[in-house]
C-alpha atoms as a PDB file:
ATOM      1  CA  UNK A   1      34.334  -3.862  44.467  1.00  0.00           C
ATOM      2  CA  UNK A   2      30.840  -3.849  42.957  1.00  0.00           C
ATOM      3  CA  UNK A   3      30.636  -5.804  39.330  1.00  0.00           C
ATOM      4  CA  UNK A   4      30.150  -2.601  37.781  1.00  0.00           C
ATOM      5  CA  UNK A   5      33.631  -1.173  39.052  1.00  0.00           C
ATOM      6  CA  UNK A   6      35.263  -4.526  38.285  1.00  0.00           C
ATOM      7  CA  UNK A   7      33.864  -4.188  34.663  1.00  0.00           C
ATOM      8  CA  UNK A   8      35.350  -0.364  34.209  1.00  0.00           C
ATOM      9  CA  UNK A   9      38.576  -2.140  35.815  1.00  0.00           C
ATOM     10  CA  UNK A  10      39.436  -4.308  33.315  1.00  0.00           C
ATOM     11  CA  UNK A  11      38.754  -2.201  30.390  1.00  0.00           C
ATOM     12  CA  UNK A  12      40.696   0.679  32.044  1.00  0.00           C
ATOM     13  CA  UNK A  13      43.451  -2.434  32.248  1.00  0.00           C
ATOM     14  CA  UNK A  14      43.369  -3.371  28.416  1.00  0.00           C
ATOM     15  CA  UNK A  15      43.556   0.402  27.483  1.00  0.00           C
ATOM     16  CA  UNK A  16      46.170   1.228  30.071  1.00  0.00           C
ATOM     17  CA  UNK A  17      49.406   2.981  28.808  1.00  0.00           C
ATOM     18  CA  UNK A  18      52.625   0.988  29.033  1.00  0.00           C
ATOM     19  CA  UNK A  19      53.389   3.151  32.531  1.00  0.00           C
ATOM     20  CA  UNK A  20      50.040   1.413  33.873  1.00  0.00           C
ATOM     21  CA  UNK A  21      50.823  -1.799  31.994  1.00  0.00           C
ATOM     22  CA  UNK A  22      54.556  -1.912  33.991  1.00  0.00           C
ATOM     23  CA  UNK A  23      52.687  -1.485  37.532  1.00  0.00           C
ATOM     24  CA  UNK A  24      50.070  -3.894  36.591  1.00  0.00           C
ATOM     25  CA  UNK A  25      52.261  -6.219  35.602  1.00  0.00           C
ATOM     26  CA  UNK A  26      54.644  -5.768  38.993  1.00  0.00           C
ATOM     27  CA  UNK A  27      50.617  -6.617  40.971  1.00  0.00           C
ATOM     28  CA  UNK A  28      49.977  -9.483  39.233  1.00  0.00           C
ATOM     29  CA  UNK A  29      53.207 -10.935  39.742  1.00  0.00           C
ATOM     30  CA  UNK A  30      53.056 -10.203  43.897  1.00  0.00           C
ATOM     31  CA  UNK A  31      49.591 -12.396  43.365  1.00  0.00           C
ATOM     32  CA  UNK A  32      51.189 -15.192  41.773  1.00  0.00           C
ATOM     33  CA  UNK A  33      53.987 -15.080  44.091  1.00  0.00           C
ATOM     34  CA  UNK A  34      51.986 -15.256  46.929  1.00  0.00           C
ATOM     35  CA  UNK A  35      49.941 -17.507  45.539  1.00  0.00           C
ATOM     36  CA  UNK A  36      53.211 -19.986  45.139  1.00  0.00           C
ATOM     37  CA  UNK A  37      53.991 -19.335  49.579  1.00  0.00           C
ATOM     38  CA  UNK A  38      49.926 -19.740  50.386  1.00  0.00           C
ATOM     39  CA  UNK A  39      48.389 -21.871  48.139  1.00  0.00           C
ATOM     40  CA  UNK A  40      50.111 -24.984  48.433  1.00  0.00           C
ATOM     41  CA  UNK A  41      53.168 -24.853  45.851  1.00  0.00           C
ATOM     42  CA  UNK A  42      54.606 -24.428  42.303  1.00  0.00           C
ATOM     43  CA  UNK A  43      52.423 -26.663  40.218  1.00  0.00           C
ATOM     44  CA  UNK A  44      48.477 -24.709  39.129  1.00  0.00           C
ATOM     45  CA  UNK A  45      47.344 -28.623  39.038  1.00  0.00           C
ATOM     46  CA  UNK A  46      47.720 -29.006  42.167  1.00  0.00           C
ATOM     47  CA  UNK A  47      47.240 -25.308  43.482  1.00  0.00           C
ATOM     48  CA  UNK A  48      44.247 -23.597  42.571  1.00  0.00           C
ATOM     49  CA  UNK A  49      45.041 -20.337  43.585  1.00  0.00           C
ATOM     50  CA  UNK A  50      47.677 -19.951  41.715  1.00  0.00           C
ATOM     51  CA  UNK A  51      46.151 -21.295  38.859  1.00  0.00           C
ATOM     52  CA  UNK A  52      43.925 -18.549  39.340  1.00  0.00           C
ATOM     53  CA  UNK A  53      46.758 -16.001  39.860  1.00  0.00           C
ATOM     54  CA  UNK A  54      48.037 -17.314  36.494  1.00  0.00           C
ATOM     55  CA  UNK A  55      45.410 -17.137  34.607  1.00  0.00           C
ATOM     56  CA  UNK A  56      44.239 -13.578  35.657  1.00  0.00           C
ATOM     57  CA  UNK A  57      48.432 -12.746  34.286  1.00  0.00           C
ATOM     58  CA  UNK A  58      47.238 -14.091  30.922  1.00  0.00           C
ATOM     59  CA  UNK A  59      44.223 -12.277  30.102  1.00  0.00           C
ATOM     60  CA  UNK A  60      46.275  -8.839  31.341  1.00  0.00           C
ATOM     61  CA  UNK A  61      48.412 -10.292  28.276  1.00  0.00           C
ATOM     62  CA  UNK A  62      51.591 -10.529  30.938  1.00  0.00           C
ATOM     63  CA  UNK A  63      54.474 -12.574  29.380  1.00  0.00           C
ATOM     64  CA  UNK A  64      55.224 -16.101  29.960  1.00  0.00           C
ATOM     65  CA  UNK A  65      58.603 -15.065  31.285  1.00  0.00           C
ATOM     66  CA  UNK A  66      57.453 -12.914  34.090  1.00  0.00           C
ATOM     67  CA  UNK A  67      55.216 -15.162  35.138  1.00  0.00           C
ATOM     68  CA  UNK A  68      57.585 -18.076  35.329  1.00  0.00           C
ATOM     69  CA  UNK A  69      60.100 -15.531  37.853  1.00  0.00           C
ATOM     70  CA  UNK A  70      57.090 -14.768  39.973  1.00  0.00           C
ATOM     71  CA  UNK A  71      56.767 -18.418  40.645  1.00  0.00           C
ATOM     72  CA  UNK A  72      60.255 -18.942  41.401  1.00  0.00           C
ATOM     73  CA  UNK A  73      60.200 -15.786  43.324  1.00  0.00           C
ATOM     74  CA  UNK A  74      57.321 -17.364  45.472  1.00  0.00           C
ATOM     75  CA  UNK A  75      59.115 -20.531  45.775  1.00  0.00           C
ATOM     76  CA  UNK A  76      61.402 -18.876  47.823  1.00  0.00           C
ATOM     77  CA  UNK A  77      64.565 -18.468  45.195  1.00  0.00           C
ATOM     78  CA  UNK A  78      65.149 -15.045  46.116  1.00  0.00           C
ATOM     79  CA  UNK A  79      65.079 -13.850  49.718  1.00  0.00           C
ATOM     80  CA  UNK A  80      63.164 -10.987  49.578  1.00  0.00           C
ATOM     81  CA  UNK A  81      59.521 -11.747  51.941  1.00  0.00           C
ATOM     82  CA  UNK A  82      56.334 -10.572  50.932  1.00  0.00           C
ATOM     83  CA  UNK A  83      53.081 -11.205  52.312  1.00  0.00           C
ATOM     84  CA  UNK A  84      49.945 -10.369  51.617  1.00  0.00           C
ATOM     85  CA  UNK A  85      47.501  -8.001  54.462  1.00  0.00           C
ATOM     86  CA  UNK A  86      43.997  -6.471  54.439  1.00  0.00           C
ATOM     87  CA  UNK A  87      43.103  -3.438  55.452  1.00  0.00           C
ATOM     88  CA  UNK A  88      39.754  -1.961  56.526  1.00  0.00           C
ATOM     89  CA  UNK A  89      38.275   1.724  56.216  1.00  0.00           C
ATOM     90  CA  UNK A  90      36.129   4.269  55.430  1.00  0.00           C
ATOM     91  CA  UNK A  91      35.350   6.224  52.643  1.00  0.00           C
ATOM     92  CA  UNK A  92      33.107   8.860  52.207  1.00  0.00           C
ATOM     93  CA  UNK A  93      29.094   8.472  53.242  1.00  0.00           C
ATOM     94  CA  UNK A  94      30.401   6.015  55.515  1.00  0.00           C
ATOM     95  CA  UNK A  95      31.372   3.963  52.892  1.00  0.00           C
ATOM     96  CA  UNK A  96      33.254   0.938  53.596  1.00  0.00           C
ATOM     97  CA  UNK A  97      36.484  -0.354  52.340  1.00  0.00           C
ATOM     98  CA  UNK A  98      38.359  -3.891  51.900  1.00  0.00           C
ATOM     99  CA  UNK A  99      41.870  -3.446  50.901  1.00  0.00           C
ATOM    100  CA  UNK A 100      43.991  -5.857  49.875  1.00  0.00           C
ATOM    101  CA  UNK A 101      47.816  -5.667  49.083  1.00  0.00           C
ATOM    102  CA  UNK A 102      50.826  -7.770  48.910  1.00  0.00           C
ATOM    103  CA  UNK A 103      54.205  -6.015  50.493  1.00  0.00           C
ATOM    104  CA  UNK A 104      57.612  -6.550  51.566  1.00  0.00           C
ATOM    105  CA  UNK A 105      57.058  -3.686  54.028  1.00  0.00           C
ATOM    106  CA  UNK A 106      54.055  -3.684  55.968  1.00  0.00           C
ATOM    107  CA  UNK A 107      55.098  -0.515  57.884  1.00  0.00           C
ATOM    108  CA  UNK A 108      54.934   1.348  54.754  1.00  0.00           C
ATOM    109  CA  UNK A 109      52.112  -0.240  52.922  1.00  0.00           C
ATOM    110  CA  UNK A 110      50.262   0.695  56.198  1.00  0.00           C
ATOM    111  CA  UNK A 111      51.437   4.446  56.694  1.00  0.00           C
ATOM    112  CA  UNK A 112      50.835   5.167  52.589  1.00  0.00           C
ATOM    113  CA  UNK A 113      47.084   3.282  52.770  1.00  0.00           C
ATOM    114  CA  UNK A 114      46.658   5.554  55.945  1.00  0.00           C
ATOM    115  CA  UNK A 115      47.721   8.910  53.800  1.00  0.00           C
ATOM    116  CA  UNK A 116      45.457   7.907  50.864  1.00  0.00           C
ATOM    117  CA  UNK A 117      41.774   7.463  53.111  1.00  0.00           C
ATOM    118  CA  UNK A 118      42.747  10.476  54.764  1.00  0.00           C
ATOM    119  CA  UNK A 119      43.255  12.490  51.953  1.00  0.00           C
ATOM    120  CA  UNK A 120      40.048  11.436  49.888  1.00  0.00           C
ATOM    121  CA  UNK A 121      37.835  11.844  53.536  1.00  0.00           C
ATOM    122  CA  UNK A 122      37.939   8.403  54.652  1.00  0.00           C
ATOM    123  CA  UNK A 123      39.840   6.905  57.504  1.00  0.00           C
ATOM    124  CA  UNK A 124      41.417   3.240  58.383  1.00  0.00           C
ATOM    125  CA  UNK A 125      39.576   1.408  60.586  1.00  0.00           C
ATOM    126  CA  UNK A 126      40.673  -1.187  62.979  1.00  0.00           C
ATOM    127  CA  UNK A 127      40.929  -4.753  61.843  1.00  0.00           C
ATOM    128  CA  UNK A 128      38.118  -6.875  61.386  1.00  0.00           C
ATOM    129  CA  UNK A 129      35.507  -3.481  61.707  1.00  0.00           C
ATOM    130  CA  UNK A 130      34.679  -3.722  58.268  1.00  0.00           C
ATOM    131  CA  UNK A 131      35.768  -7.394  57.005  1.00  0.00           C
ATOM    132  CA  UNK A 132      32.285  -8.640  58.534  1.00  0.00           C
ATOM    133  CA  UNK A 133      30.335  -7.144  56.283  1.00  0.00           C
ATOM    134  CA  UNK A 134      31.906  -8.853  53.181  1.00  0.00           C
ATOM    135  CA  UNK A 135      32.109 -12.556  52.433  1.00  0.00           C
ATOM    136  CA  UNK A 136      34.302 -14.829  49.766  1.00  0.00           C
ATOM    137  CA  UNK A 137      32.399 -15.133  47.098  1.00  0.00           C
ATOM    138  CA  UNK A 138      33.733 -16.483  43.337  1.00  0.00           C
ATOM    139  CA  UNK A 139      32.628 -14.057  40.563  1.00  0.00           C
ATOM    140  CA  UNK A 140      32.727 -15.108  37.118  1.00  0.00           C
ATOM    141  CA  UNK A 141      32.185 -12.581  33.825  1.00  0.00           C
ATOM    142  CA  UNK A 142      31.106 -13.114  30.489  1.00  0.00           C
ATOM    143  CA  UNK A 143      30.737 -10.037  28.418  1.00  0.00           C
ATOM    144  CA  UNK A 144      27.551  -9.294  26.150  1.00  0.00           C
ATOM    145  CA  UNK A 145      29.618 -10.035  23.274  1.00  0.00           C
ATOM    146  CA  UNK A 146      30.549 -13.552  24.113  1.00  0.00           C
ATOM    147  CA  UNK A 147      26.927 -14.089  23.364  1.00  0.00           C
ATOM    148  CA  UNK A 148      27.218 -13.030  19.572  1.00  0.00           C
ATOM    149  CA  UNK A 149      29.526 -15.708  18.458  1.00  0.00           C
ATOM    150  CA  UNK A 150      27.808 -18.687  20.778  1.00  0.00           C
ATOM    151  CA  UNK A 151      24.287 -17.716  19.071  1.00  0.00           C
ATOM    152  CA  UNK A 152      25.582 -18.071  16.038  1.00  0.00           C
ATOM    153  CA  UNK A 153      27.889 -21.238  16.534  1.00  0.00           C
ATOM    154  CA  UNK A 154      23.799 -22.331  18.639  1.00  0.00           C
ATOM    155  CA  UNK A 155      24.704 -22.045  21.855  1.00  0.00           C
ATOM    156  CA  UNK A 156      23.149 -20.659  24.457  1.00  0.00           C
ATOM    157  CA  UNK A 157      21.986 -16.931  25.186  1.00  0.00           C
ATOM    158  CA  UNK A 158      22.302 -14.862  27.417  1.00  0.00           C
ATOM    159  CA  UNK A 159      18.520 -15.681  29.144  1.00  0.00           C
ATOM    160  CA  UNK A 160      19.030 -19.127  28.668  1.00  0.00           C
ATOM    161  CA  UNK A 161      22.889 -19.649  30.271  1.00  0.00           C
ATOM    162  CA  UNK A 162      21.272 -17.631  33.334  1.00  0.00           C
ATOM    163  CA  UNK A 163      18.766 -20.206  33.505  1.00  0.00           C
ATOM    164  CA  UNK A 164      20.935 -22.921  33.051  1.00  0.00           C
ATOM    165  CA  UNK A 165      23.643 -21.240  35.925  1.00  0.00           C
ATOM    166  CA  UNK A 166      20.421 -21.105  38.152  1.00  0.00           C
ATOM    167  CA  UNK A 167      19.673 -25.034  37.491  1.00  0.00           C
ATOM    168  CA  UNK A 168      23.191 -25.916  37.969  1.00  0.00           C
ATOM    169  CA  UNK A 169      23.459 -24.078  41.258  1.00  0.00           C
ATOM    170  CA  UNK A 170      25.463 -20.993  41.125  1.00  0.00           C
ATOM    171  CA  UNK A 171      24.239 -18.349  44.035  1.00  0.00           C
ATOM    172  CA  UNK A 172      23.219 -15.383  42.228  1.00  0.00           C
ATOM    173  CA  UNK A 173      23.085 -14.544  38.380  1.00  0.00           C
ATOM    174  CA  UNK A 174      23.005 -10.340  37.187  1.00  0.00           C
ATOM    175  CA  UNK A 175      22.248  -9.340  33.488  1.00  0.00           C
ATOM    176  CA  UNK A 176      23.950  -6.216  33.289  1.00  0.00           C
ATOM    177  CA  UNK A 177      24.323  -3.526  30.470  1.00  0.00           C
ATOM    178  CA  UNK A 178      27.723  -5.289  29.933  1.00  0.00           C
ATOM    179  CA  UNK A 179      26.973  -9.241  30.221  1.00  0.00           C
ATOM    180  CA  UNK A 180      26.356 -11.354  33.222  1.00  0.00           C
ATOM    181  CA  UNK A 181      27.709 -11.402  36.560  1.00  0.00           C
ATOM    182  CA  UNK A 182      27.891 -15.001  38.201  1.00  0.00           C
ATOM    183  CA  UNK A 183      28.432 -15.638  41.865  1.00  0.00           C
ATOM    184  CA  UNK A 184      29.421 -18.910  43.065  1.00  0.00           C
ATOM    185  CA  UNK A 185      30.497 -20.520  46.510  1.00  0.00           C
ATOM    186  CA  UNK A 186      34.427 -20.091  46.227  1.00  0.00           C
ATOM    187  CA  UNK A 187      34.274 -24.258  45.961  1.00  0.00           C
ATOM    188  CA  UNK A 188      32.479 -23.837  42.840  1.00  0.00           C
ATOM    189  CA  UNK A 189      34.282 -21.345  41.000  1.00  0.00           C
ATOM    190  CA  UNK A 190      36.291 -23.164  38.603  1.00  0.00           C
ATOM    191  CA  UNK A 191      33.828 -26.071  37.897  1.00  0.00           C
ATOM    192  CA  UNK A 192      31.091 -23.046  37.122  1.00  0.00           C
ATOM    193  CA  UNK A 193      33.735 -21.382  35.337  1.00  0.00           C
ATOM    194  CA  UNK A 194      34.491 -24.969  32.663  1.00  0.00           C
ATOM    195  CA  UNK A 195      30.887 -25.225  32.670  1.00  0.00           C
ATOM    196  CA  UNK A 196      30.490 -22.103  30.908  1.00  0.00           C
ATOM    197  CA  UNK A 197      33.836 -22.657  28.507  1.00  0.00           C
ATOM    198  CA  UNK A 198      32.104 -26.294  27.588  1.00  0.00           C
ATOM    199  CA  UNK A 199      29.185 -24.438  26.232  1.00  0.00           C
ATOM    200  CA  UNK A 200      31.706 -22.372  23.951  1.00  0.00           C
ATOM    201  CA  UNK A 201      30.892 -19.474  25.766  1.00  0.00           C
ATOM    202  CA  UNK A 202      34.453 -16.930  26.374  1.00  0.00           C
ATOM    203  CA  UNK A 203      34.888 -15.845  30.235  1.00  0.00           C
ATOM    204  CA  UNK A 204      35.943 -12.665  30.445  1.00  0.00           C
ATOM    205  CA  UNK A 205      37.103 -12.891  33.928  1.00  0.00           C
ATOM    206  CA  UNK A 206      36.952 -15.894  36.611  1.00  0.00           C
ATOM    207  CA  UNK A 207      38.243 -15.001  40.440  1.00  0.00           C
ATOM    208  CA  UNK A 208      37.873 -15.167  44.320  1.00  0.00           C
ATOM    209  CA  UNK A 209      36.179 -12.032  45.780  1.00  0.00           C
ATOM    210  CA  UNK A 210      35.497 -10.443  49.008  1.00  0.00           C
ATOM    211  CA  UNK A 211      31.335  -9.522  47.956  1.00  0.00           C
ATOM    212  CA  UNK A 212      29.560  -7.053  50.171  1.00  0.00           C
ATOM    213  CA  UNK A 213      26.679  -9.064  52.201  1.00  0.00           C
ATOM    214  CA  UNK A 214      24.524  -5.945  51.505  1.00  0.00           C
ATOM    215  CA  UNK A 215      25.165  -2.742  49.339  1.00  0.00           C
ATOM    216  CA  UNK A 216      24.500   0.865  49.989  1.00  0.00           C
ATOM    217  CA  UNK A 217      23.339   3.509  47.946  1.00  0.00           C
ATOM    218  CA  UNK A 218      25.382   6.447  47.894  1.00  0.00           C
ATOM    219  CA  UNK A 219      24.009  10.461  47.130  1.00  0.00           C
ATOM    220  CA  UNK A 220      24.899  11.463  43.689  1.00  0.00           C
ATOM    221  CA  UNK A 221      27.530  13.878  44.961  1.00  0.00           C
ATOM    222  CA  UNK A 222      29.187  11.785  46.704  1.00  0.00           C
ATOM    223  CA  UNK A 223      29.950   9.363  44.113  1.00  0.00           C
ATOM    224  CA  UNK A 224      33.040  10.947  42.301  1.00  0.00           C
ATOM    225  CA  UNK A 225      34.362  11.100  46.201  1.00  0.00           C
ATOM    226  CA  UNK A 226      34.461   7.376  46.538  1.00  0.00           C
ATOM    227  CA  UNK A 227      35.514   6.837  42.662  1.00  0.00           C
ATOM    228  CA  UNK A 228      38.360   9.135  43.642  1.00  0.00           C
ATOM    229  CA  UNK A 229      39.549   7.149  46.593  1.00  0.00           C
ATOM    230  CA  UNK A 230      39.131   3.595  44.802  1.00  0.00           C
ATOM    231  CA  UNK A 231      41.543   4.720  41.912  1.00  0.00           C
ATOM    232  CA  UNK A 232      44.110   6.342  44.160  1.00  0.00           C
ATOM    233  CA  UNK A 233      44.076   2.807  46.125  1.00  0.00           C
ATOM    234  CA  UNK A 234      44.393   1.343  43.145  1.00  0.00           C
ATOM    235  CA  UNK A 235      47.471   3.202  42.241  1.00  0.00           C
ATOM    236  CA  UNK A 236      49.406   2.207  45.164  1.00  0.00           C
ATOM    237  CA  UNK A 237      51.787   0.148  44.346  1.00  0.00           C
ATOM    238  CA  UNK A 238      51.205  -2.650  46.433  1.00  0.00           C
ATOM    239  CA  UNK A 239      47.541  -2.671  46.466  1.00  0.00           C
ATOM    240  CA  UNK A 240      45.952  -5.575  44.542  1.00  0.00           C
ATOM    241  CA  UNK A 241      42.403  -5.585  45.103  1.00  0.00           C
ATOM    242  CA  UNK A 242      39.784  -3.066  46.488  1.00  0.00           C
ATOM    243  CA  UNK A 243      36.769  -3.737  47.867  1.00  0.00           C
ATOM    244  CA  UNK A 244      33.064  -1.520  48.333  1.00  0.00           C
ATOM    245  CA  UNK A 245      29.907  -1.851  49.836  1.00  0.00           C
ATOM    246  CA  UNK A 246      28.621   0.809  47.344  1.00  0.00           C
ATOM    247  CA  UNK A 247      26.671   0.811  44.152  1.00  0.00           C
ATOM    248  CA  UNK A 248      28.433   3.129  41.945  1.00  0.00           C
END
């Protein structure tokens, strides 16, 4: 997803009525979970995606409790499977989608993903027909806000953080009308990320993404099409993450 959905994301998240706060809740537990089965254990010391999974929990403001049973669930001490698949499609324009979800039924995470392109005019693809044109990429944001307190407190700003990020070696800084959008190698994700916090500088968000190697424009009405199709992807219930090569 472009930073500019990603932004809308998480303030739709922090808004979201306690229906939407149950389901988000039930995703970010499938991530940690999986995390726990992929990432190389139980312990976030030692497993950096699920210290990423857990932290990502947090700032949804998920309790310490569910957190702890979708560890154990991923450590295997219930013996229900889940794993996690991507899907690839088509949206409208010729869009293209990455979609990622975590199931315990891949038949029917496939047919409903199959029912939601097709009734927003997109389609599946085959796998891999889209993947190529994204790449893993770490994303970190800081809102414009962050900026207020660290100015005062004589930190950096906003122009000179970019500058510093840019020194230090991150891929690609954005100043946005919201704050800045980093982009790292996925290596250097959580070292950019403390980097920032030692400057007393508030992330807003810090995660793995599948970034679009180039971005398309999309006609104005076509827009609300694809906006359509990335919130009723969202809505499934196993989907955790979607993924655009457009500028919206």
């Amino acid at each position: 997803m472009s930073g500019h959905s990603k932004w809308a994301t998480i303030k739709r998240a922090k808004g979201a009525a306690d229906a939407k706060r149950g389901m988000l809740f039930t995703k970010l537990a499938k991530n940690i979970s999986v995390a726990v089965k992929t990432g190389g254990g139980t312990d976030p010391v030692f497993n950096f995606k699920l210290r990423m999974a857990i932290d990502r929990a947090k700032d949804a403001a998920m309790p310490n409790d569910n957190i702890d049973r979708a560890i154990k669930r991923g450590a295997g001490e219930d013996r229900e499977v889940i794993e996690q698949v991507t899907y690839d499609g088509y949206g409208p324009a010729g869009s293209a989608f990455l979609v990622e979800a975590i199931t315990d039924n891949t038949n029917r995470t496939l047919q409903s993903i199959r029912t939601i392109f097709a009734k927003n005019g997109g389609r599946m693809g085959e796998q891999g027909s889209v993947a190529w044109m994204f790449e893993s990429k770490g994303q970190i944001l800081v809102e414009k806000s962050a900026f207020a307190k660290a100015t005062a407190d004589r930190q950096p700003d906003i122009k000179n953080l970019s500058l510093e990020l840019i020194d230090y070696g991150v891929e690609d800084v954005k100043e946005t009308e919201h704050g800045l959008e980093i982009y790292t190698l996925p290596m250097d994700l959580e070292k950019t990320k403390k980097f920032i916090e030692n400057k007393g500088i508030k992330v807003l968000s810090s995660e793995l993404i599948m970034r679009p190697q180039q971005s398309v424009e999309i006609p104005e009405g076509e827009i609300e099409k694809i906006q359509t199709l990335i919130d009723a992807l969202n809505n499934d219930d196993d989907v955790i993450e979607v993924y655009t090569n457009t500028n919206l």
